[in-house]
N, C-alpha and C. Protein backbone atom coordinates (compact mmCIF):
# COMPACT_ATOMS: atom_id res chain seq x y z
N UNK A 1 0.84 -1.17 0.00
CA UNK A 1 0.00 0.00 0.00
C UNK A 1 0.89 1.24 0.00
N UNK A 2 0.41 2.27 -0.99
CA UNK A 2 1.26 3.32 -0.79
C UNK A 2 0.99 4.54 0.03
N UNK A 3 2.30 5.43 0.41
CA UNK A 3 1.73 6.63 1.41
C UNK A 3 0.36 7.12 0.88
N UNK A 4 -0.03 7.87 2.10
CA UNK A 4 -0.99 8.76 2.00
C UNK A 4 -0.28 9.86 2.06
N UNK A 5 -1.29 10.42 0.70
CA UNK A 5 -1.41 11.66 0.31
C UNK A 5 -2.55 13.04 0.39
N UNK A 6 -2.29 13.94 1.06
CA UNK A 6 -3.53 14.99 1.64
C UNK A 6 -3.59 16.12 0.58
N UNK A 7 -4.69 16.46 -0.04
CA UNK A 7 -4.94 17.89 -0.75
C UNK A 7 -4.37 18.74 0.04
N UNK A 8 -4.22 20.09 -0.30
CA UNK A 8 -3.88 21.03 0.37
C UNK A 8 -4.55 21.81 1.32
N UNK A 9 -5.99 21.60 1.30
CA UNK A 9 -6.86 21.82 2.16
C UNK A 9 -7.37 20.46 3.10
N UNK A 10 -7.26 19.65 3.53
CA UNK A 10 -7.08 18.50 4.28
C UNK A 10 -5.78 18.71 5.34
N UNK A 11 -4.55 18.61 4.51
CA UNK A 11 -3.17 19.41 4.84
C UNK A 11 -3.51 20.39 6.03
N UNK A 12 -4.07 21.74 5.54
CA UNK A 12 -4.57 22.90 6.36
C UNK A 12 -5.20 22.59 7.45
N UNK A 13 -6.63 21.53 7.45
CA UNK A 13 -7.07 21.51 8.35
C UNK A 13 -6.46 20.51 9.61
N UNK A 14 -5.66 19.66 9.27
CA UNK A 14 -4.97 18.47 10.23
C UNK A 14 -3.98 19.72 11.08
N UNK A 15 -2.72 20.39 10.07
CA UNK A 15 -1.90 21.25 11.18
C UNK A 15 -2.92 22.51 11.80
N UNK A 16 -4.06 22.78 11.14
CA UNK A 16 -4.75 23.74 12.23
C UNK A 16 -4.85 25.09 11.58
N UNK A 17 -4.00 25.12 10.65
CA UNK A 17 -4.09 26.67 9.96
C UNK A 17 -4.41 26.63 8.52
N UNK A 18 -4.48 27.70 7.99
CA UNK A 18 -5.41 27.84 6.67
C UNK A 18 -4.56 27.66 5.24
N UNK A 19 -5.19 27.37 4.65
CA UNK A 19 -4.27 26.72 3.42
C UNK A 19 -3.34 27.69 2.46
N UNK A 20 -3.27 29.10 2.68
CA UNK A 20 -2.60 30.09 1.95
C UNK A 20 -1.45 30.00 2.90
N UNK A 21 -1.11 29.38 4.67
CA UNK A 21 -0.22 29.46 5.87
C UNK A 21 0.61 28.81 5.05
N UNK A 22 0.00 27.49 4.40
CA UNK A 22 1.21 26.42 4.30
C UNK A 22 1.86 27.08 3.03
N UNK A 23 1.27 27.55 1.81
CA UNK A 23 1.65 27.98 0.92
C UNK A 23 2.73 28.60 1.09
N UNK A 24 2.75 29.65 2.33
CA UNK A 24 3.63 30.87 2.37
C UNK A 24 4.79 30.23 3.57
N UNK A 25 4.70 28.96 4.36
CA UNK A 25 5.59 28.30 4.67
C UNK A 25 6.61 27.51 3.77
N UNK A 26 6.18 26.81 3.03
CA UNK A 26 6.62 26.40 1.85
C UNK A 26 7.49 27.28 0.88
N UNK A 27 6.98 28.41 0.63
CA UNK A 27 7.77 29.08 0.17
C UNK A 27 9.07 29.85 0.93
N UNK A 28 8.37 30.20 2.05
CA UNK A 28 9.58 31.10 2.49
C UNK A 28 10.92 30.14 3.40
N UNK A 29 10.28 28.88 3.61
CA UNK A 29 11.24 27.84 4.38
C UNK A 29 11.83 27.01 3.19
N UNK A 30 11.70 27.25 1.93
CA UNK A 30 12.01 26.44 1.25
C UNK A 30 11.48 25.02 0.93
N UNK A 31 10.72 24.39 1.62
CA UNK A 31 10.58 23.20 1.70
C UNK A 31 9.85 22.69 0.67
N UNK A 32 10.17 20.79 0.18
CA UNK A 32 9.98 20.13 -1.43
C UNK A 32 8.81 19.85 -0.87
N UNK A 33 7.75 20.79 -1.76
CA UNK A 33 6.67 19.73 -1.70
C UNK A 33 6.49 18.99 -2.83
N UNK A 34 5.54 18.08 -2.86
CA UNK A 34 5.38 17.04 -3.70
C UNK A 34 4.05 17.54 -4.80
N UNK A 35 4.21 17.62 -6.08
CA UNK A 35 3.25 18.13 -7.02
C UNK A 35 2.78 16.26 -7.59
N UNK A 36 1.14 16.53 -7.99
CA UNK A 36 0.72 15.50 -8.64
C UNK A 36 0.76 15.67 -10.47
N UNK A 37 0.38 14.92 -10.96
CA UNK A 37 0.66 14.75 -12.13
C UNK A 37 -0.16 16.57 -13.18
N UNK A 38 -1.04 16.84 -12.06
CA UNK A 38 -1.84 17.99 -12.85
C UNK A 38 -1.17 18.88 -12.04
N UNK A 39 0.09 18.85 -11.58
CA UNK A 39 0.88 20.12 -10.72
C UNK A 39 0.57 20.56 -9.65
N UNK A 40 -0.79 19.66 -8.86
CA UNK A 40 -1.13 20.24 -7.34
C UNK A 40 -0.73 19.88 -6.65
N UNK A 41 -0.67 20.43 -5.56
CA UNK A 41 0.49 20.19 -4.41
C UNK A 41 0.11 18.71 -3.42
N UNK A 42 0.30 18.11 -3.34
CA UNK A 42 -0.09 16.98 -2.33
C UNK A 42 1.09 17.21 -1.06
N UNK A 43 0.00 16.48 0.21
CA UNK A 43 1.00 16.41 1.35
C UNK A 43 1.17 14.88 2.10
N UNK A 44 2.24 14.94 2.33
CA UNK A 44 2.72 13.28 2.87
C UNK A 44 2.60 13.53 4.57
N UNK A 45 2.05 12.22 5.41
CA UNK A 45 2.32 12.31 6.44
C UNK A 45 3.55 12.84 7.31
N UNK A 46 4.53 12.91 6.50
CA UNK A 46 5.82 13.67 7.04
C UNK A 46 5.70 14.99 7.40
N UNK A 47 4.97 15.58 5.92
CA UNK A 47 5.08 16.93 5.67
C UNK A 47 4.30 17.23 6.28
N UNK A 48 2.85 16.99 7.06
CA UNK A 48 1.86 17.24 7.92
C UNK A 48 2.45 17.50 8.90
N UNK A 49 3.30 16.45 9.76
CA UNK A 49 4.30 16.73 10.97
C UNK A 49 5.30 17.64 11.07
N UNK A 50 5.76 17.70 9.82
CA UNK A 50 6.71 18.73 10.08
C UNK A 50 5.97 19.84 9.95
N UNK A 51 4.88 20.51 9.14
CA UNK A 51 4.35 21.65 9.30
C UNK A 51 3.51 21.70 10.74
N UNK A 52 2.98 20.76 11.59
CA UNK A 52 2.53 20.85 12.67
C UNK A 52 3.71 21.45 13.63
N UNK A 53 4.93 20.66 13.72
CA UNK A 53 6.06 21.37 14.30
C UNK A 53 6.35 22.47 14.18
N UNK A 54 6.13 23.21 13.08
CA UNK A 54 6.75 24.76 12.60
C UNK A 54 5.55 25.56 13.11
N UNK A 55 4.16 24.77 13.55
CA UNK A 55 3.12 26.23 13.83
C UNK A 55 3.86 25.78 15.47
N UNK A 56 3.89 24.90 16.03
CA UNK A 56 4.26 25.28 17.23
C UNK A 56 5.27 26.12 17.74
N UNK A 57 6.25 26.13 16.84
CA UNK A 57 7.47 27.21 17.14
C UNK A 57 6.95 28.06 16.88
N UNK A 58 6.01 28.70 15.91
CA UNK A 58 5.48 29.88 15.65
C UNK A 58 5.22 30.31 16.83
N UNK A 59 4.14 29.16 16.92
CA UNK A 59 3.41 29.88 18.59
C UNK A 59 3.97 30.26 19.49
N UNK A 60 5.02 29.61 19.88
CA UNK A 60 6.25 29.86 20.87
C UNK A 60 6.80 31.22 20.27
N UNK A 61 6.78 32.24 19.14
CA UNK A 61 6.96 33.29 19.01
C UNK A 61 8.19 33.26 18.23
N UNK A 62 8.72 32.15 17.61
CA UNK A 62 9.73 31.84 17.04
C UNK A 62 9.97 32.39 15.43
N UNK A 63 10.78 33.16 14.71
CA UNK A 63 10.29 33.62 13.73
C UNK A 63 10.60 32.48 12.33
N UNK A 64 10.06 32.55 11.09
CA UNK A 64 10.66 31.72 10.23
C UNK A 64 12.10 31.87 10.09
N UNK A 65 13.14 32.97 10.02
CA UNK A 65 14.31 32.85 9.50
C UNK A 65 14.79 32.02 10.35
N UNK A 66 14.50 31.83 11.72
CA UNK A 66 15.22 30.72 12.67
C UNK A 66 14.51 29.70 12.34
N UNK A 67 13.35 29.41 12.05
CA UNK A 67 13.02 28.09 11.63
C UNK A 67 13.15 27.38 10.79
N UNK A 68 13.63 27.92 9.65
CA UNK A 68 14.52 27.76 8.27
C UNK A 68 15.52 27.06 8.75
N UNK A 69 16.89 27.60 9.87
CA UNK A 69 17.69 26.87 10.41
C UNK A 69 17.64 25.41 10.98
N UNK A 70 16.10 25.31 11.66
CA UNK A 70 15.57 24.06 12.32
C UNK A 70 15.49 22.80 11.59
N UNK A 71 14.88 23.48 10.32
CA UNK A 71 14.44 22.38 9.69
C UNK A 71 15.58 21.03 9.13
N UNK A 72 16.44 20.95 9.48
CA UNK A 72 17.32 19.52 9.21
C UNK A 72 16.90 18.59 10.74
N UNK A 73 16.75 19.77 11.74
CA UNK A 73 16.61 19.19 13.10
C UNK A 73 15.28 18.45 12.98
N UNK A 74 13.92 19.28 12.39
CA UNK A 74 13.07 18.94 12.25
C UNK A 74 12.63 17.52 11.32
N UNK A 75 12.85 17.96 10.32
CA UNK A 75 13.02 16.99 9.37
C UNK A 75 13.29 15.35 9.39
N UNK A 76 14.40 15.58 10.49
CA UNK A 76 15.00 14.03 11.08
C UNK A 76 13.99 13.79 12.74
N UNK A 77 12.77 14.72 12.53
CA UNK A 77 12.05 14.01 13.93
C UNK A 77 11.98 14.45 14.98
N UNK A 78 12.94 15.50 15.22
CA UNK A 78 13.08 16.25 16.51
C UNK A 78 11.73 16.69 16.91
N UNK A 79 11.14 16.22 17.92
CA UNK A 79 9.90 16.89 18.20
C UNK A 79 9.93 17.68 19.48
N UNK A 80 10.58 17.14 20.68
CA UNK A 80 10.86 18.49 21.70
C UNK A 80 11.34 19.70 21.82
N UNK A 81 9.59 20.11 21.90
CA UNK A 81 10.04 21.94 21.42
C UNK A 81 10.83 22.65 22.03
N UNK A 82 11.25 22.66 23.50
CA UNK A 82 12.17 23.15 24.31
C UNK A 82 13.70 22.80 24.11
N UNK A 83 13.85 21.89 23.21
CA UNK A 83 15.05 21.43 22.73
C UNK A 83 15.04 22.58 21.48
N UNK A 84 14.39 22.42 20.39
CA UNK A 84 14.30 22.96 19.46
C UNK A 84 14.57 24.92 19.72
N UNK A 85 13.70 25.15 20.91
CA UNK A 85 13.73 26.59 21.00
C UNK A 85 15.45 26.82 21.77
N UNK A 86 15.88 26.20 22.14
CA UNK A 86 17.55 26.12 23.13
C UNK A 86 18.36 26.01 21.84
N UNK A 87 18.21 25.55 20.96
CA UNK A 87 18.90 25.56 19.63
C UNK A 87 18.71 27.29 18.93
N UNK A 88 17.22 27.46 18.77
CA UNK A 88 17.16 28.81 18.87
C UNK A 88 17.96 29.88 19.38
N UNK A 89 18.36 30.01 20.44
CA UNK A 89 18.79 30.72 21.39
C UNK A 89 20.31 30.56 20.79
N UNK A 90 20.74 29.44 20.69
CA UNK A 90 22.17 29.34 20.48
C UNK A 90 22.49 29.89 19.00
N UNK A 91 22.15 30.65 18.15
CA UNK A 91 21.95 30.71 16.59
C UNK A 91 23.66 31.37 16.66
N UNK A 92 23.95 31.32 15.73
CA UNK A 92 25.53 31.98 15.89
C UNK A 92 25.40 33.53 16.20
N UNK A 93 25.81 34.14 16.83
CA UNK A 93 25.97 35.14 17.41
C UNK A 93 26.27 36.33 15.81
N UNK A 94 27.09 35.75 15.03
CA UNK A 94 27.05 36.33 14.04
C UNK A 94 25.94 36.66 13.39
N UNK A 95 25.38 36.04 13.15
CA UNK A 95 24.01 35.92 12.48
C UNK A 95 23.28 37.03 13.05
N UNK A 96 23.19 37.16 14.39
CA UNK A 96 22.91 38.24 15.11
C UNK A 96 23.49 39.57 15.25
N UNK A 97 24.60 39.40 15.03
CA UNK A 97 25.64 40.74 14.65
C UNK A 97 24.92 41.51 13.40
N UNK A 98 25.02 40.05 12.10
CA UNK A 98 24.30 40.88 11.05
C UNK A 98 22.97 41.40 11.14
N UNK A 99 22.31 40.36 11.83
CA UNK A 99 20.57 41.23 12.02
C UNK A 99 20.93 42.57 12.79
N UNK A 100 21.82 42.92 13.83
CA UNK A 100 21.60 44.33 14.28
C UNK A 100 22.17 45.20 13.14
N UNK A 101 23.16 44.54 12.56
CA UNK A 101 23.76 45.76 11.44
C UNK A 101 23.06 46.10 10.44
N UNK A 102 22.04 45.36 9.86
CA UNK A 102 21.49 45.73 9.19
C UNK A 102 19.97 46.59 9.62
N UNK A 103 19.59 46.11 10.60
CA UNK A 103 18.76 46.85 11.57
C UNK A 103 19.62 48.16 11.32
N UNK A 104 20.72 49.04 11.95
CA UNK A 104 21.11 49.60 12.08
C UNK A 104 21.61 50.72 10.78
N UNK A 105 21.28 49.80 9.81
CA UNK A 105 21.65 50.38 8.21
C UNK A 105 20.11 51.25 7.77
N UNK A 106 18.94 50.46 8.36
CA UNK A 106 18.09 50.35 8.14
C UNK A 106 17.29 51.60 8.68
N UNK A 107 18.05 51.64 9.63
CA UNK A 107 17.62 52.90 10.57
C UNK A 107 18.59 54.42 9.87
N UNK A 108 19.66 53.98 9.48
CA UNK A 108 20.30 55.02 8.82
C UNK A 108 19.41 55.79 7.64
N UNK A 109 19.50 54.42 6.93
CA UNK A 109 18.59 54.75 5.31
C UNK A 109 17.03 55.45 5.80
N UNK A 110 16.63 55.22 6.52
CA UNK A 110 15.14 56.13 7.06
C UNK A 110 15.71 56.89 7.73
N UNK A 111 16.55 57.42 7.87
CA UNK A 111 16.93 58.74 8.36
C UNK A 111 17.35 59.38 6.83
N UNK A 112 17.95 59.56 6.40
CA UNK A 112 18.87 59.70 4.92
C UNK A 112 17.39 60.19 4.21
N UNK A 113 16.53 59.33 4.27
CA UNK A 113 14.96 59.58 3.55
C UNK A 113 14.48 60.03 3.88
N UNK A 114 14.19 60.25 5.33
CA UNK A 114 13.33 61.12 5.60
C UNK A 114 13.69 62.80 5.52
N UNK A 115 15.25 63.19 6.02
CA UNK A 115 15.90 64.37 5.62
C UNK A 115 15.52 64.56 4.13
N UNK A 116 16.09 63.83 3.07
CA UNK A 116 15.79 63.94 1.99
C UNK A 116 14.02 64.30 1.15
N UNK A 117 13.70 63.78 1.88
CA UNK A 117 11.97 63.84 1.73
C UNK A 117 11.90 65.37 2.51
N UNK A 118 12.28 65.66 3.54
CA UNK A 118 11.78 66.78 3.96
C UNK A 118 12.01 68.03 3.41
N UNK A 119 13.93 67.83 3.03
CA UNK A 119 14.06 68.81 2.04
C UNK A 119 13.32 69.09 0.82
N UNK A 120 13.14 68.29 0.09
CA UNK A 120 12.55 68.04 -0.89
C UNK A 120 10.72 68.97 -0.78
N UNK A 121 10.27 68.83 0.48
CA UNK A 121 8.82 69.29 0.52
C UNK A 121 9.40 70.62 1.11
N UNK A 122 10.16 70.99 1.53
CA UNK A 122 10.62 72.64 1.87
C UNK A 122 10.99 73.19 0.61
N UNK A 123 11.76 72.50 -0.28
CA UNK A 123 11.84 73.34 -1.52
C UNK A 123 10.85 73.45 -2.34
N UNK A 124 10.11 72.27 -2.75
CA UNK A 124 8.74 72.35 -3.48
C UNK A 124 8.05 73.13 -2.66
N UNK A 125 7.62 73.44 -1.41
CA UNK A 125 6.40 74.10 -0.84
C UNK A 125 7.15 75.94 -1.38
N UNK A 126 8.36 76.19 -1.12
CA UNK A 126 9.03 77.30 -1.47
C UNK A 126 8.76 77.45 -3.10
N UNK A 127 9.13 76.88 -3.51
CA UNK A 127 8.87 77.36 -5.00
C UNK A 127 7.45 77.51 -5.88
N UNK A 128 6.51 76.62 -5.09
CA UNK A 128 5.02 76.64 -5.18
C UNK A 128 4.62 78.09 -4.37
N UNK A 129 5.27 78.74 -3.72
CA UNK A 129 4.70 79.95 -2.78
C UNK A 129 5.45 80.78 -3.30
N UNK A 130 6.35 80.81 -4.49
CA UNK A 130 6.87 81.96 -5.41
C UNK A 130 6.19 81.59 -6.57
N UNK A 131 5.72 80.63 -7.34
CA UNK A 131 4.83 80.95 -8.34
C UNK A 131 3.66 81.19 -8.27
N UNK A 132 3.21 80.41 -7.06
CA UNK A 132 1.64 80.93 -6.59
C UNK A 132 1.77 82.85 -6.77
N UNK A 133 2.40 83.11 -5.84
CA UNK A 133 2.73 84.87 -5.22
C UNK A 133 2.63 85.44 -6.88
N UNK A 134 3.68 84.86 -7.76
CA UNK A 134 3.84 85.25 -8.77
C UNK A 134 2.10 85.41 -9.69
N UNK A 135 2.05 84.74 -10.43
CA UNK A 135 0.84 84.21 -10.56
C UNK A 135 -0.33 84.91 -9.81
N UNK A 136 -0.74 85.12 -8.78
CA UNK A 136 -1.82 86.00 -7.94
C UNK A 136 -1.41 87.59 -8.40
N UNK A 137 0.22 87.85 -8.56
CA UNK A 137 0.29 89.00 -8.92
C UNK A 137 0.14 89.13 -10.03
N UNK A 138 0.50 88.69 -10.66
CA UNK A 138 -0.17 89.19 -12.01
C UNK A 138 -1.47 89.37 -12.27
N UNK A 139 -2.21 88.12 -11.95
CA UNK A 139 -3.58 88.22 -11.97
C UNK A 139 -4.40 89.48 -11.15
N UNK A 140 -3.85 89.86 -10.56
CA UNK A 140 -4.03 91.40 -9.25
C UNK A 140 -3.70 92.09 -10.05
N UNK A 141 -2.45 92.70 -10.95
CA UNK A 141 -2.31 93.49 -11.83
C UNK A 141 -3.23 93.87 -12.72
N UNK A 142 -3.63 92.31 -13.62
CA UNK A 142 -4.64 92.92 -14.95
C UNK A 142 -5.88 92.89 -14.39
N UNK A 143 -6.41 92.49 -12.64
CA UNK A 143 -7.63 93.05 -12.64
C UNK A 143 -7.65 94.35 -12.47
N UNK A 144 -6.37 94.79 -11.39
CA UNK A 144 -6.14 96.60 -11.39
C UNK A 144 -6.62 97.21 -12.40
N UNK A 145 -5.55 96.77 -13.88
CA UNK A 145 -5.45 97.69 -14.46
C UNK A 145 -6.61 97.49 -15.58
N UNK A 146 -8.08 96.58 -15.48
CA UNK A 146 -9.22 96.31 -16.01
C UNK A 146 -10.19 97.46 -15.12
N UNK A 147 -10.33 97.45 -13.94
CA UNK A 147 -10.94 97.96 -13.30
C UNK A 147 -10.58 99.96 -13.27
N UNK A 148 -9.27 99.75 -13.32
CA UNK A 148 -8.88 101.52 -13.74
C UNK A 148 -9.32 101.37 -15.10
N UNK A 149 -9.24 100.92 -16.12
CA UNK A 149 -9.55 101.12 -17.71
C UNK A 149 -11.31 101.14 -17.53
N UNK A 150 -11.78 100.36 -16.79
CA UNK A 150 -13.23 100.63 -16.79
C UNK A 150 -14.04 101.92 -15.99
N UNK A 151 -13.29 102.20 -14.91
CA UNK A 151 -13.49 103.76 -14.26
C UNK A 151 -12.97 104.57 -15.05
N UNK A 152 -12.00 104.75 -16.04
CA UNK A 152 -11.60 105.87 -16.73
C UNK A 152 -12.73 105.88 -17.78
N UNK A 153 -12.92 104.36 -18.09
CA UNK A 153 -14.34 104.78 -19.76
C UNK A 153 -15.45 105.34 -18.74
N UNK A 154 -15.75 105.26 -17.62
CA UNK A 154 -17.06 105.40 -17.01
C UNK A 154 -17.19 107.40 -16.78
N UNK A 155 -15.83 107.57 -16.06
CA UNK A 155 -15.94 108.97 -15.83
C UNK A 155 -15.67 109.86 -17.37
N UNK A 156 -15.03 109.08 -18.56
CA UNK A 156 -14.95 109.93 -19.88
C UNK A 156 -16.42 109.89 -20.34
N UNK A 157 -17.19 109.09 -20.30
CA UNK A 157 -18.67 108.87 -20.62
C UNK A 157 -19.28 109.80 -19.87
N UNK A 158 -18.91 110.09 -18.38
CA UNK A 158 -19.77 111.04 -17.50
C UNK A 158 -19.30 112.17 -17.88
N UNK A 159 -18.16 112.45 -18.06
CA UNK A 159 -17.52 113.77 -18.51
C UNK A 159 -18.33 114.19 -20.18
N UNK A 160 -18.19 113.44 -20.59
CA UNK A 160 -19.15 113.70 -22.16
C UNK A 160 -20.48 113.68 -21.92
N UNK A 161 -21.33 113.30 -21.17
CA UNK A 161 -22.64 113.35 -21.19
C UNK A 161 -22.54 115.31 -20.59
N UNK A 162 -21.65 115.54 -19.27
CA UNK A 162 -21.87 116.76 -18.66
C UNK A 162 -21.23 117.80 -19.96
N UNK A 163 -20.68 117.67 -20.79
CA UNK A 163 -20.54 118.36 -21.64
C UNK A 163 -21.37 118.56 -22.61
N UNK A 164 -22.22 117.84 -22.90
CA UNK A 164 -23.24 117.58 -24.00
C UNK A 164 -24.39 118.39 -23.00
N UNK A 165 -24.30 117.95 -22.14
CA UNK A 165 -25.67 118.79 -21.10
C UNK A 165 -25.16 120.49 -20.88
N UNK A 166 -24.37 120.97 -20.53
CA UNK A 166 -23.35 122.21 -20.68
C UNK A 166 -23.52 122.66 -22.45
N UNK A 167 -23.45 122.06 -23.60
CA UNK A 167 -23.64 122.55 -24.47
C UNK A 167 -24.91 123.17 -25.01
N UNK A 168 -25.46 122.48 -24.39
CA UNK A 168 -27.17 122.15 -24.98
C UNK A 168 -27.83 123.18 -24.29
N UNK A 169 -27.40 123.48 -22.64
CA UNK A 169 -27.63 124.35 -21.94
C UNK A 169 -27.15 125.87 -22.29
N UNK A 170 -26.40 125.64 -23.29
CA UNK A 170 -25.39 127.43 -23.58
C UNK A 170 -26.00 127.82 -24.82
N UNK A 171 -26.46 126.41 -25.73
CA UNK A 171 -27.35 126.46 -26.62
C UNK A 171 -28.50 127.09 -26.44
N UNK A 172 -29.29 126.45 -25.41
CA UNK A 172 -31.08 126.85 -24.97
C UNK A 172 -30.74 128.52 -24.46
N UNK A 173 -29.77 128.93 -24.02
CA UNK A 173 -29.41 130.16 -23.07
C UNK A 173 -29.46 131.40 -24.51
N UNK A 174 -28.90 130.61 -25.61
CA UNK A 174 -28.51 131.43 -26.92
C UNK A 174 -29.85 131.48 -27.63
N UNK A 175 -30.15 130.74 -27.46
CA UNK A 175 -31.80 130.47 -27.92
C UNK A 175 -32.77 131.83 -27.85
N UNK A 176 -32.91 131.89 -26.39
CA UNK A 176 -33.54 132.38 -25.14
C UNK A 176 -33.21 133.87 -25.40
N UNK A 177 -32.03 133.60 -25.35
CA UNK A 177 -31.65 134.64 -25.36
C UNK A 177 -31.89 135.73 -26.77
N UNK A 178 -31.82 135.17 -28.07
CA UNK A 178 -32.08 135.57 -29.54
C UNK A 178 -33.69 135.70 -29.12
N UNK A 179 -34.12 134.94 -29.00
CA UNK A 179 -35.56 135.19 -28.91
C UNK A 179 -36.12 137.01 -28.16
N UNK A 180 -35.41 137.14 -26.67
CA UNK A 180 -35.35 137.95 -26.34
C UNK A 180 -35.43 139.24 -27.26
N UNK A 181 -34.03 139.39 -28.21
CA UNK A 181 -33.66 140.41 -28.77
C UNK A 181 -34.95 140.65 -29.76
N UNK A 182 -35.20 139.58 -30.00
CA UNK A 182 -36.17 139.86 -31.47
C UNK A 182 -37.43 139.97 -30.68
N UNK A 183 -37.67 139.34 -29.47
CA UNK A 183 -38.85 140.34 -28.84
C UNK A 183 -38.55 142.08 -28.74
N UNK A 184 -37.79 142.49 -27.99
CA UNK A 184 -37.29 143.91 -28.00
C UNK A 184 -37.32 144.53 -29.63
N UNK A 185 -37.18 144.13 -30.20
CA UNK A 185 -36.92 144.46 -31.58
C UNK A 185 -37.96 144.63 -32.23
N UNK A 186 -39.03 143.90 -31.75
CA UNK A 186 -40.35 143.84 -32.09
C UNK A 186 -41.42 144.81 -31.51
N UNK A 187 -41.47 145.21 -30.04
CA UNK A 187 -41.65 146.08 -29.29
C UNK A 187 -40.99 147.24 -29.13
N UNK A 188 -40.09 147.17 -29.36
CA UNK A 188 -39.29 148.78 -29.37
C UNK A 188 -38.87 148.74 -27.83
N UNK A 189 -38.24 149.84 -27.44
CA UNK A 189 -37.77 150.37 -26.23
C UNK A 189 -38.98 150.85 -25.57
N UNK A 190 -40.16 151.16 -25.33
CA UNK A 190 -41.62 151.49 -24.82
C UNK A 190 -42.02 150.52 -24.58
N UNK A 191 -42.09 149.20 -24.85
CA UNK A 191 -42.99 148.33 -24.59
C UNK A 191 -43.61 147.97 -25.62
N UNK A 192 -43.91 148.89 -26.66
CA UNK A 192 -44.97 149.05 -27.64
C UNK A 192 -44.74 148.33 -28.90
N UNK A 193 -45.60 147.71 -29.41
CA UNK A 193 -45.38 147.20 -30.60
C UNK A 193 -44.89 147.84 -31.73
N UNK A 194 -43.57 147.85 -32.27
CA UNK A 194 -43.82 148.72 -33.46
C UNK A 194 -44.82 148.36 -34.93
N UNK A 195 -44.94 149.63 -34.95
CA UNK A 195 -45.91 150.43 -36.06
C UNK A 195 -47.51 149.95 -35.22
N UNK A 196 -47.81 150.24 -34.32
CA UNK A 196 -48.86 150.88 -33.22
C UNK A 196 -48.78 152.29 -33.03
N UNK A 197 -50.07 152.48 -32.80
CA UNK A 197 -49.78 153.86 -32.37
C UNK A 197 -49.62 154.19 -30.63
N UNK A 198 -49.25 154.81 -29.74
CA UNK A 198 -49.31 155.07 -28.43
C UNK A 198 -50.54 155.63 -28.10
């Protein structure tokens, strides 16, 4: 009889977690899984155990890059987790050197970016508040000088109407006035009509 073999959702539900967990275990631990003839993933009673082992270190707060290390330990059966996590603990010290240094690079480069980012929004906000300024002034200019061009046509229009009214008025006065004479002219110096008698 040959092994048993679990879908990938069977798989999921025996170690306890959901079937995208194992996917992304698999990938990031490296580990062979076994494809069937239509390329789906099947799981062997091994591989059930050993992914049952890896959620328990999880749980224990253990991260994958150390469990990546485990897995030869695992692999060959090791199932005492307190053994497994004391292996943890012992990881080469180097290894740890590099995780702070790069921690530490890491912290540089977000500094480096964030200066850089800030400069970056002090000069753009600066140069956006000289073309804005720019820009508003001008636009302030040609309403100025729309609004003086429209008070100057308004008071040359008022100035020409009071001239036209002033003409018309010196006119009616000349009028008035001719009329006058040719009354007198008509009456004489007496009052009297000429060619009447008194």
């Amino acid at each position: 009889m040959g092994e048993v073999r679990y879908m990938i959702s069977d798989a999921a539900r025996l170690v306890d977690v959901e079937a995208h967990v194992l996917r992304y275990w698999e990938e990031e631990l490296e580990l062979p899984i076994g494809r069937n003839e239509m390329g789906h993933r099947y799981y062997t009673e091994e591989n059930v155990r050993l992914f049952q082992r890896i959620r328990e270190l999880k749980e224990q707060g253990v991260q994958l890059k150390a469990i990546k290390m485990l897995i030869p330990d695992l692999e060959q059966g090791e199932t005492e987790i307190t053994h497994l996590l004391a292996r943890v603990d012992k990881l080469p010290a180097a290894e740890e050197g590099q995780a702070a240094a790069r921690e530490e690079k890491m912290q540089q480069f977000q500094c480096i970016m964030s200066r850089l980012i800030s400069e970056a929004l002090e000069d753009h906000t600066e140069r956006m508040g000289r073309e804005i300024s720019t820009q508003v002034s001008g636009h302030v200019i040609k309403e100025m000088d729309y609004l003086l061009r429209m008070k100057e046509e308004r008071e040359d229009e008022r100035f020409k109407r009071l001239d036209e009214a002033i003409r018309s008025s010196q006119k009616a006065r000349k009028e008035r006035a001719g009329l006058k004479k040719e009354e007198k002219k008509r009456w004489g110096f007496f009052g009297v009509k000429k060619g009447q008698a008194v």
